[in-house]
C-alpha atoms as a PDB file:
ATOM      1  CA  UNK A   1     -75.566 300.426-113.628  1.00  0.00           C
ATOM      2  CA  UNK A   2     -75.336 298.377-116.279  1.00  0.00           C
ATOM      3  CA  UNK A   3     -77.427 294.667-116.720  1.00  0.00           C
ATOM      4  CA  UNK A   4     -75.558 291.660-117.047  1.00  0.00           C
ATOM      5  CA  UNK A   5     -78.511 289.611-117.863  1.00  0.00           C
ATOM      6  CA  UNK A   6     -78.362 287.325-120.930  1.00  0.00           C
ATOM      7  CA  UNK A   7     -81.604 286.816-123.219  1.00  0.00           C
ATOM      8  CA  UNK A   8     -81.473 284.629-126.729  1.00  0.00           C
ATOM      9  CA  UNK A   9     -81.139 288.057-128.718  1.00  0.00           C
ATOM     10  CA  UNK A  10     -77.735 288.229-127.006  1.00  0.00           C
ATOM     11  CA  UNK A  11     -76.744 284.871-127.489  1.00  0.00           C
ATOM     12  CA  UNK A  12     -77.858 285.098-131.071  1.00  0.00           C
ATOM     13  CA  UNK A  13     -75.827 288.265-131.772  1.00  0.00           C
ATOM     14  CA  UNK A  14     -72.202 286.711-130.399  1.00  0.00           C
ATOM     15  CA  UNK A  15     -72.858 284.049-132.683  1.00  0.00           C
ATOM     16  CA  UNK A  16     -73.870 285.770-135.860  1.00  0.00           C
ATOM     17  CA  UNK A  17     -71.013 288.153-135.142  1.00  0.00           C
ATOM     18  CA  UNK A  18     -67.966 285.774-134.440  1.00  0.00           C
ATOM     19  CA  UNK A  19     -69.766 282.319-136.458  1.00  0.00           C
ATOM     20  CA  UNK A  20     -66.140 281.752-138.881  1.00  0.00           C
ATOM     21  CA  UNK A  21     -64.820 282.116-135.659  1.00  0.00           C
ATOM     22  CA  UNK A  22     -66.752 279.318-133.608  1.00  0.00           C
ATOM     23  CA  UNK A  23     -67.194 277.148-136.588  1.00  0.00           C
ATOM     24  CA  UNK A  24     -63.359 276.997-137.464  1.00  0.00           C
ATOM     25  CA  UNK A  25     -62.217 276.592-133.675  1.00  0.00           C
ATOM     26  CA  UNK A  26     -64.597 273.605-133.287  1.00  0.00           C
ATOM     27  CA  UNK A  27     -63.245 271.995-136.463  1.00  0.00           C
ATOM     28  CA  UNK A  28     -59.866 272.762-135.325  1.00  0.00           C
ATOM     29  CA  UNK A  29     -60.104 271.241-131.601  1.00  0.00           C
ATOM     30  CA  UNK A  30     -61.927 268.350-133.548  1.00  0.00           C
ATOM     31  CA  UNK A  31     -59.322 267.243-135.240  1.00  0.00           C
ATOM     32  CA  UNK A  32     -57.079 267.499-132.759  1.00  0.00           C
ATOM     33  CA  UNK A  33     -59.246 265.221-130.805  1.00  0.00           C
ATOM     34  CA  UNK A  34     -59.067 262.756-133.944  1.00  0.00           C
ATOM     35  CA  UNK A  35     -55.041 262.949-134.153  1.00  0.00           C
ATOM     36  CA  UNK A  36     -54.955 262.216-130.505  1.00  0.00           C
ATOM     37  CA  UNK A  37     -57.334 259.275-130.665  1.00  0.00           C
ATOM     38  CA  UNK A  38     -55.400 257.741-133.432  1.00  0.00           C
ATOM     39  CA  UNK A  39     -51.701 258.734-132.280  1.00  0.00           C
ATOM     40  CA  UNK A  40     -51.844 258.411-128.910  1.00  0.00           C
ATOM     41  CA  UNK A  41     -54.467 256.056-128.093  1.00  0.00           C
ATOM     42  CA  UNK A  42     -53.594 251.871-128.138  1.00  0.00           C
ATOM     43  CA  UNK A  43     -56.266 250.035-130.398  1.00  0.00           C
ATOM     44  CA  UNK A  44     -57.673 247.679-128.454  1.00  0.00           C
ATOM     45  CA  UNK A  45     -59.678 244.219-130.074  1.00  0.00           C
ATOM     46  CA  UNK A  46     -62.648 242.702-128.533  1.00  0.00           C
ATOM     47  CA  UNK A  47     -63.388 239.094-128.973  1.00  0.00           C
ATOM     48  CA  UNK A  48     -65.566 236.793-126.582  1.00  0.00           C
ATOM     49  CA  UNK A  49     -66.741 233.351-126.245  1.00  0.00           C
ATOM     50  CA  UNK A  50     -69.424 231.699-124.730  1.00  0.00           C
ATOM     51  CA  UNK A  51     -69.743 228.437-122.079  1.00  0.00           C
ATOM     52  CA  UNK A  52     -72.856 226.769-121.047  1.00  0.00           C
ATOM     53  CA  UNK A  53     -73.445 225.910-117.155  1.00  0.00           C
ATOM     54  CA  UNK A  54     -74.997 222.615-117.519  1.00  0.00           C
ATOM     55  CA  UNK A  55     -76.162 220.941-114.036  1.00  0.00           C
ATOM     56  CA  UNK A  56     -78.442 218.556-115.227  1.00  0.00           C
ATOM     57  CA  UNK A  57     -78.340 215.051-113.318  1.00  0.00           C
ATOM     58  CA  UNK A  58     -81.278 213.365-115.742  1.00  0.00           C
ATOM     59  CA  UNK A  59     -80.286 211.700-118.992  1.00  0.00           C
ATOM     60  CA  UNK A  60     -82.977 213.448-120.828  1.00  0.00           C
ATOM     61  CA  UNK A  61     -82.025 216.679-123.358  1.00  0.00           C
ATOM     62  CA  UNK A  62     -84.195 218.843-122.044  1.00  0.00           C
ATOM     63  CA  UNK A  63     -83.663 219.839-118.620  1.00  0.00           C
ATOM     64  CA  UNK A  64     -86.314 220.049-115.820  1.00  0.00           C
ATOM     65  CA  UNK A  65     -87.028 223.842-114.347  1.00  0.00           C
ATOM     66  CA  UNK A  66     -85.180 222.909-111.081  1.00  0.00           C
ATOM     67  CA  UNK A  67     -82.040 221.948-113.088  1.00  0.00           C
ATOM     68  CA  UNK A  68     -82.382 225.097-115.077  1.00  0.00           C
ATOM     69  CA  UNK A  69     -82.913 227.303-112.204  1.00  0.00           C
ATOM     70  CA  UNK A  70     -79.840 225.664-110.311  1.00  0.00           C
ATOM     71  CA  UNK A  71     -77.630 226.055-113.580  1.00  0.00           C
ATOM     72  CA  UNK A  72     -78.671 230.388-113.348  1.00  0.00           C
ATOM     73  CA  UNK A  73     -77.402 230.158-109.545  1.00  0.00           C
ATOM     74  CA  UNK A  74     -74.077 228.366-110.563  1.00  0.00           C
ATOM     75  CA  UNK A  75     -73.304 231.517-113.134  1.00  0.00           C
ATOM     76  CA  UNK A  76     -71.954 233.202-110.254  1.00  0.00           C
ATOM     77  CA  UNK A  77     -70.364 231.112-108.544  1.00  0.00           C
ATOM     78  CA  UNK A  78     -68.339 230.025-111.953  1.00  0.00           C
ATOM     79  CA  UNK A  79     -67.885 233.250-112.779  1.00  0.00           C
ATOM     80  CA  UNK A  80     -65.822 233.970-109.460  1.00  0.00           C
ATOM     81  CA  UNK A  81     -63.994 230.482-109.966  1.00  0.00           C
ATOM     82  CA  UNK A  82     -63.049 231.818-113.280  1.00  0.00           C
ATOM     83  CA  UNK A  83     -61.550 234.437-112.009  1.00  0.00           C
ATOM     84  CA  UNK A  84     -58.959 232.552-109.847  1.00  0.00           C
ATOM     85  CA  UNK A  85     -55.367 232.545-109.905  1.00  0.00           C
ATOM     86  CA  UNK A  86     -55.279 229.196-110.943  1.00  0.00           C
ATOM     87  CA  UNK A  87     -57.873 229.561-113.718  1.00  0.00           C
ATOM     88  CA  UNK A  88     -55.738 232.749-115.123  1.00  0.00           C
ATOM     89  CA  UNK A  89     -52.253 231.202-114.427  1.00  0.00           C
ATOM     90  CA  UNK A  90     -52.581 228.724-116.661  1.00  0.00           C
ATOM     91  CA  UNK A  91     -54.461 230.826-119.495  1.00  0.00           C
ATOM     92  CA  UNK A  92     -51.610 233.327-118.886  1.00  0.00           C
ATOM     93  CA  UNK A  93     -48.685 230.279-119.274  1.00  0.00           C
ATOM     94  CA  UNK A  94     -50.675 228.745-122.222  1.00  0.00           C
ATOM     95  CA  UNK A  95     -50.734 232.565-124.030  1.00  0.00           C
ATOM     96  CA  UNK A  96     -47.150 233.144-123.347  1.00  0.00           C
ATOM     97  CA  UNK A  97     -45.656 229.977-124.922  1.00  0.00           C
ATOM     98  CA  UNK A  98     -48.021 230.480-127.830  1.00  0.00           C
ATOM     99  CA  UNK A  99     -46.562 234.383-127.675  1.00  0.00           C
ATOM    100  CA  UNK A 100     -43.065 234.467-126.592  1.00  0.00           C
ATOM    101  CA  UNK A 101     -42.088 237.342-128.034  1.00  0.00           C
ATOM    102  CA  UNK A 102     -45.291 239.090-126.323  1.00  0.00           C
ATOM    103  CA  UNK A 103     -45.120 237.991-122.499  1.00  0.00           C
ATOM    104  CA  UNK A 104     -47.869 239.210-120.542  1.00  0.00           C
ATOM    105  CA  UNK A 105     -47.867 238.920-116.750  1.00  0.00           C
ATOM    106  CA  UNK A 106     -51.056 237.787-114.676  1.00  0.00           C
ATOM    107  CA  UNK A 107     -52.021 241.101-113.487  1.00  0.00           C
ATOM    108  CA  UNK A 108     -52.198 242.416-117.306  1.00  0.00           C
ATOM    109  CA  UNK A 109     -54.393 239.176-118.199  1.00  0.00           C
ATOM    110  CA  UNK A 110     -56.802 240.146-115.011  1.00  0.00           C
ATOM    111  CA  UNK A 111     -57.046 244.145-116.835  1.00  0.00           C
ATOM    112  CA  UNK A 112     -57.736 242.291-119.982  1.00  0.00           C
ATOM    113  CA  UNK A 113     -60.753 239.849-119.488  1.00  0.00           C
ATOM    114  CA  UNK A 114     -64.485 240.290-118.475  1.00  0.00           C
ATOM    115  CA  UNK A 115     -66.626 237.972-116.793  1.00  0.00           C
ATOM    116  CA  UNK A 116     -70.776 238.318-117.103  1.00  0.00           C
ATOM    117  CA  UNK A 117     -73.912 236.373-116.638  1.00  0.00           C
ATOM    118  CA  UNK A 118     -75.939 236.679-120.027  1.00  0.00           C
ATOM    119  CA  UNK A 119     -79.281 238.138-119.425  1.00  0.00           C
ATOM    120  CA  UNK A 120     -79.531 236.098-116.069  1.00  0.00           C
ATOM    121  CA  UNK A 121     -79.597 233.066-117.532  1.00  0.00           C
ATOM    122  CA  UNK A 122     -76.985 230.009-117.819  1.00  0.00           C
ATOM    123  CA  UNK A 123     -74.820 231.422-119.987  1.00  0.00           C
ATOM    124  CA  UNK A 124     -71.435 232.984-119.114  1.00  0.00           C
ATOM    125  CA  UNK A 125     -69.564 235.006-121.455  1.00  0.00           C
ATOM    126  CA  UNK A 126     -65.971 235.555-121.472  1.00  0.00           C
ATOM    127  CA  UNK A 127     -65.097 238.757-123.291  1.00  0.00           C
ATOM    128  CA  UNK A 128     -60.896 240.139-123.944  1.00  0.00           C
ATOM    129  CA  UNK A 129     -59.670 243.219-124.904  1.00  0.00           C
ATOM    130  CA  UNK A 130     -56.124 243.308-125.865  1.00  0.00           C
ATOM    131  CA  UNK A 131     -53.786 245.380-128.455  1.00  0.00           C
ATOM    132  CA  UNK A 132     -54.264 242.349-130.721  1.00  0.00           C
ATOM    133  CA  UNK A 133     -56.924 240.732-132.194  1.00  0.00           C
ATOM    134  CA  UNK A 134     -55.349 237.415-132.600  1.00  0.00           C
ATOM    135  CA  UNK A 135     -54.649 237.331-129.071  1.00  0.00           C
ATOM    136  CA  UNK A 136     -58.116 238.148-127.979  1.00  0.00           C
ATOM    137  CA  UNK A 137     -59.458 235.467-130.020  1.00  0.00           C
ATOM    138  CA  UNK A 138     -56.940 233.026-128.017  1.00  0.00           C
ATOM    139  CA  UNK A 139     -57.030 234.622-124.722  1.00  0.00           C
ATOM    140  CA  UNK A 140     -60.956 233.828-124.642  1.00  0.00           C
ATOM    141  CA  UNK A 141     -60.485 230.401-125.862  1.00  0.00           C
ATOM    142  CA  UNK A 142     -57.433 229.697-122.997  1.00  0.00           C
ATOM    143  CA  UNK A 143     -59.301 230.683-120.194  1.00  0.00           C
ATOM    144  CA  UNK A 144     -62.587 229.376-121.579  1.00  0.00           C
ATOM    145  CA  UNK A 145     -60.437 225.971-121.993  1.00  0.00           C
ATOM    146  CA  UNK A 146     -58.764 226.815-118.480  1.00  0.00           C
ATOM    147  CA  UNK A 147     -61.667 227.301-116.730  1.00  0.00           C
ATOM    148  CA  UNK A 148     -63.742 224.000-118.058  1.00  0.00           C
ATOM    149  CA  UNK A 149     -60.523 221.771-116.923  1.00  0.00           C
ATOM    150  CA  UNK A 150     -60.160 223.249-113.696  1.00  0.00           C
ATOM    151  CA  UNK A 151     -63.824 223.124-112.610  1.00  0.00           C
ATOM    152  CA  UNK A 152     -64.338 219.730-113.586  1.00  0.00           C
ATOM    153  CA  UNK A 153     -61.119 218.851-111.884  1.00  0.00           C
ATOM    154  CA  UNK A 154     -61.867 220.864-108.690  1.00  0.00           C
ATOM    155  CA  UNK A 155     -65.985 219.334-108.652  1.00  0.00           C
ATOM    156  CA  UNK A 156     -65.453 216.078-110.362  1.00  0.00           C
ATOM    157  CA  UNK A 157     -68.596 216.950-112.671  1.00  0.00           C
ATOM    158  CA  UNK A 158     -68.240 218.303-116.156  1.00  0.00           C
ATOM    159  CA  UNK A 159     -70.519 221.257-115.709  1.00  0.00           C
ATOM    160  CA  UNK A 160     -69.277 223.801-118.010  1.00  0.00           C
ATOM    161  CA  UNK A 161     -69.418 223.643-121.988  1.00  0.00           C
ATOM    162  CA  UNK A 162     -68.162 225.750-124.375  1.00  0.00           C
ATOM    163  CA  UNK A 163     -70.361 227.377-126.999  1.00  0.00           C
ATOM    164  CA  UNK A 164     -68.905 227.909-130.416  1.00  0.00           C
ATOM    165  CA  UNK A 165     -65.406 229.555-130.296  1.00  0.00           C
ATOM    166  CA  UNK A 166     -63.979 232.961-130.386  1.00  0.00           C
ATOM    167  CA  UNK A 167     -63.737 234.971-133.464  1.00  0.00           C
ATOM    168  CA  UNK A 168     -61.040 236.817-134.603  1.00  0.00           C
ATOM    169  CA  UNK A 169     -61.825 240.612-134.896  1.00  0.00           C
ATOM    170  CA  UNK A 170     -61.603 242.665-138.056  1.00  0.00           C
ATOM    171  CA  UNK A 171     -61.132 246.093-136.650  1.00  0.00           C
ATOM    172  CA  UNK A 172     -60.396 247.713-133.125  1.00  0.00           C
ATOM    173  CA  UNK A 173     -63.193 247.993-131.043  1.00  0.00           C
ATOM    174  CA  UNK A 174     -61.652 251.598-129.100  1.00  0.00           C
ATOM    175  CA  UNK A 175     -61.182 253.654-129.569  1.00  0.00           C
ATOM    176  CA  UNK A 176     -64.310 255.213-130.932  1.00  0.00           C
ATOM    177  CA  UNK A 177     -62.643 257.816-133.540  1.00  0.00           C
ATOM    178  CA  UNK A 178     -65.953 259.567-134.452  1.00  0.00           C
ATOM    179  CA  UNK A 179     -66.831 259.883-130.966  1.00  0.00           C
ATOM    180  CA  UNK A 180     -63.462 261.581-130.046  1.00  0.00           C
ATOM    181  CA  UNK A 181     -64.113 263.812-132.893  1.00  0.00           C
ATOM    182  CA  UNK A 182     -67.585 264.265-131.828  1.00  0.00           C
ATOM    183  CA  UNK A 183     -66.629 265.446-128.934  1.00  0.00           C
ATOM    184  CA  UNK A 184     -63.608 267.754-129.653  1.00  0.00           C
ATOM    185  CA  UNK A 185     -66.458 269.691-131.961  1.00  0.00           C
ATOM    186  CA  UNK A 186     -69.209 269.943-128.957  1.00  0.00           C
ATOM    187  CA  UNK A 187     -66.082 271.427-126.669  1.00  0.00           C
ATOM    188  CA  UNK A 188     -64.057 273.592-129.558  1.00  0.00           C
ATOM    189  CA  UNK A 189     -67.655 275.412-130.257  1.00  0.00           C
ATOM    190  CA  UNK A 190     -68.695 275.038-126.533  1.00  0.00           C
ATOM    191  CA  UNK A 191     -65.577 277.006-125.312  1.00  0.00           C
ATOM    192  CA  UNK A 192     -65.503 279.220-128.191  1.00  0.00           C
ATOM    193  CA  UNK A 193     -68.655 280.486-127.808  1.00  0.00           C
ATOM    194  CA  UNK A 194     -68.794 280.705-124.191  1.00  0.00           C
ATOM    195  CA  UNK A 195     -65.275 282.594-124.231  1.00  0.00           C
ATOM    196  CA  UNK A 196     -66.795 285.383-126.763  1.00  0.00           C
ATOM    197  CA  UNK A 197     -69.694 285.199-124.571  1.00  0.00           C
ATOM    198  CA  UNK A 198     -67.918 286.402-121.154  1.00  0.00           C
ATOM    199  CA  UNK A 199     -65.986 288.900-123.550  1.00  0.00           C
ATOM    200  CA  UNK A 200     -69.047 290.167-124.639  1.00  0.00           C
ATOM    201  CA  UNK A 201     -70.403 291.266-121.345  1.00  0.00           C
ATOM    202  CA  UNK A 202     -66.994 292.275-120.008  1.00  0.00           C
ATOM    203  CA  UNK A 203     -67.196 294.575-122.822  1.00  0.00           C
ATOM    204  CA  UNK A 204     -67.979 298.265-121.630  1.00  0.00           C
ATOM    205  CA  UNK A 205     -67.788 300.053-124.343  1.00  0.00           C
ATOM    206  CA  UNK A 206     -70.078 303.047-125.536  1.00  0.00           C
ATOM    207  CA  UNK A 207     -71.124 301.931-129.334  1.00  0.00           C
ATOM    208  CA  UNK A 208     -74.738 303.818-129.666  1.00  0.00           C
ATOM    209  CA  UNK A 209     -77.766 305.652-128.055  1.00  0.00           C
ATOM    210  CA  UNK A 210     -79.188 302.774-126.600  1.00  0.00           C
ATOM    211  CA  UNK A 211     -75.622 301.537-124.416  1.00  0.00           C
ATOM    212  CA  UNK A 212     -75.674 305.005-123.230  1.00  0.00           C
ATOM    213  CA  UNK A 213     -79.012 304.995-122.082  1.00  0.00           C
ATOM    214  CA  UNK A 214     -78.210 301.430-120.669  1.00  0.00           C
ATOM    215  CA  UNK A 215     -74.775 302.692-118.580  1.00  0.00           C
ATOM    216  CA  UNK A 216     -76.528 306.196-117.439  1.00  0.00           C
ATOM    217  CA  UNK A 217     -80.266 306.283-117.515  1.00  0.00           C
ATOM    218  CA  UNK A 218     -80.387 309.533-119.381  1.00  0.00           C
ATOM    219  CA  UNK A 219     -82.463 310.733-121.757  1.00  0.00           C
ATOM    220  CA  UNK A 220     -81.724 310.922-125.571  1.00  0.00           C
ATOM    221  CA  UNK A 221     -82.430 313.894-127.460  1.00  0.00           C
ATOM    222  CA  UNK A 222     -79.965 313.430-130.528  1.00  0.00           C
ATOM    223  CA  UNK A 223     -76.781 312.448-131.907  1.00  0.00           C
ATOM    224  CA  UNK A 224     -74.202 313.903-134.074  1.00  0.00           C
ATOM    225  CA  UNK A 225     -74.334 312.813-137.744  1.00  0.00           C
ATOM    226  CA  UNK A 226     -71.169 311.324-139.408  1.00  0.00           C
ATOM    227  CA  UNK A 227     -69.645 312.978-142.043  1.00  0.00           C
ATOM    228  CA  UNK A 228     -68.174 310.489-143.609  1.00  0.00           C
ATOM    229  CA  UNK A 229     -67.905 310.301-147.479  1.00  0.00           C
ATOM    230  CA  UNK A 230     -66.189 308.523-150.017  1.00  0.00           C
ATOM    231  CA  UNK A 231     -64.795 311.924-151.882  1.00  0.00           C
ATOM    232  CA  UNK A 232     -62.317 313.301-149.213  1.00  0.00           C
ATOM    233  CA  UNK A 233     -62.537 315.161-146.138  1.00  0.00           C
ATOM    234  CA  UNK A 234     -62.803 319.087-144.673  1.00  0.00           C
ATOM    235  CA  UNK A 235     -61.842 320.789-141.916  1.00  0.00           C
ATOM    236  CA  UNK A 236     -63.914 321.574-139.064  1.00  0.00           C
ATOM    237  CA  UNK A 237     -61.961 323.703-136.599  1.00  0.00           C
ATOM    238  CA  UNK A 238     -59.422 321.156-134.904  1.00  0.00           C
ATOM    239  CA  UNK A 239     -61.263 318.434-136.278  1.00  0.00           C
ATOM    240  CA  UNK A 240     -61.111 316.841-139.977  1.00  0.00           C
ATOM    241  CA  UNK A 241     -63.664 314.628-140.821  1.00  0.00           C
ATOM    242  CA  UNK A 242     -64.316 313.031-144.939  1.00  0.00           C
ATOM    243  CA  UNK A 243     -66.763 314.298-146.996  1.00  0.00           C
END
């Protein structure tokens, strides 16, 4: 009965034996990976913008631990407020009438923005990704603008500030060409190899001394020389070999 186990010499000799073979299906998946990244992928621009919780009752610019510590509670709370219907509404309406030609409903300005608590502290950070990075740039500054109106409005207390403002982007943030191609190159030699691999053991053919000793336990005691030359060949009985 034959073995079917696998050892590195095996694995070394499907490789050495088939390597143009590996090498030029991985380059061909990866660029297929690349083509479909570029072709059928939408671009997508990041920008972001940052707004300040502020809760401080005292006059004085530095704030006291207590109003620092209540500021890092309000994060969350703010960051569900921003969230709202009536926060996005009127970041969606403000968007539209700057875009008319590009009118985006609520539900597609929801899939677009992201909400998060910078590392725990009181500082909220409003990132978009859209198919354009002008209107990621404006989409963070509407809600940002949104949001600041609408709490103060809804708390009576001007609580949230807005840091700096959001930049435009210079190139699409996704998606990540090099890692599509990457990856199309790890699977094209992946599948490859492991194809030639299965073939390999599926393969029952007798080639020398040692697979027949492998399929039949039996014991060797010699083989029959090949006659082949590069002058011509003879007859042998029914047989006609080179010589």
């Amino acid at each position: 009965m034959r073995k079917t186990t696998i050892d590195l010499k095996s694995l070394f000799q499907v490789f050495k034996k088939n390597w143009v073979l590996i090498i030029a299906v991985a380059v061909i998946v990866m660029l297929l990976a690349v083509m479909y990244a570029k072709l059928f992928i939408t671009p997508l621009y990041t920008s972001s913008i940052e707004v300040m919780v502020d809760n401080r009752n005292s006059t004085t610019n530095n704030p006291t631990n207590s109003e620092v510590l209540s500021s890092q509670e309000l994060t969350s709370t703010y960051i569900v407020f921003m969230k709202n219907d009536m926060v996005l509404k009127a970041a969606t309406e403000e968007v539209n009438n700057k875009y008319p030609n590009d009118r985006y409903s609520l539900g597609q300005v929801r899939s677009m923005l992201n909400f998060s608590q910078i590392n725990n502290a009181m500082f909220i950070k409003i990132t978009a990704d859209t198919p354009s990075a002008i209107l990621s740039r404006d989409l963070c500054i509407a809600v940002a603008q949104q949001a600041e109106k609408a709490i103060e409005a809804t708390m009576g207390i001007d609580t949230i500030k807005i840091v700096g403002t959001a930049s435009t982007p210079k190139a699409p943030s996704s998606p990540n060409i090099a890692l599509y191609g990457l990856i199309g190159a790890v699977a094209g030699f992946a599948g490859c190899f492991v194809i030639l691999l299965i073939l390999a053991m599926r393969d029952n053919t007798i080639k020398d001394k040692h697979t027949v000793k492998e399929y039949f336990d039996l014991p060797f005691f010699g083989e029959i020389p090949s006659f082949d030359t590069a002058k011509g060949s003879r007859d042998y009985g029914a047989y006609s070999t080179k010589y």
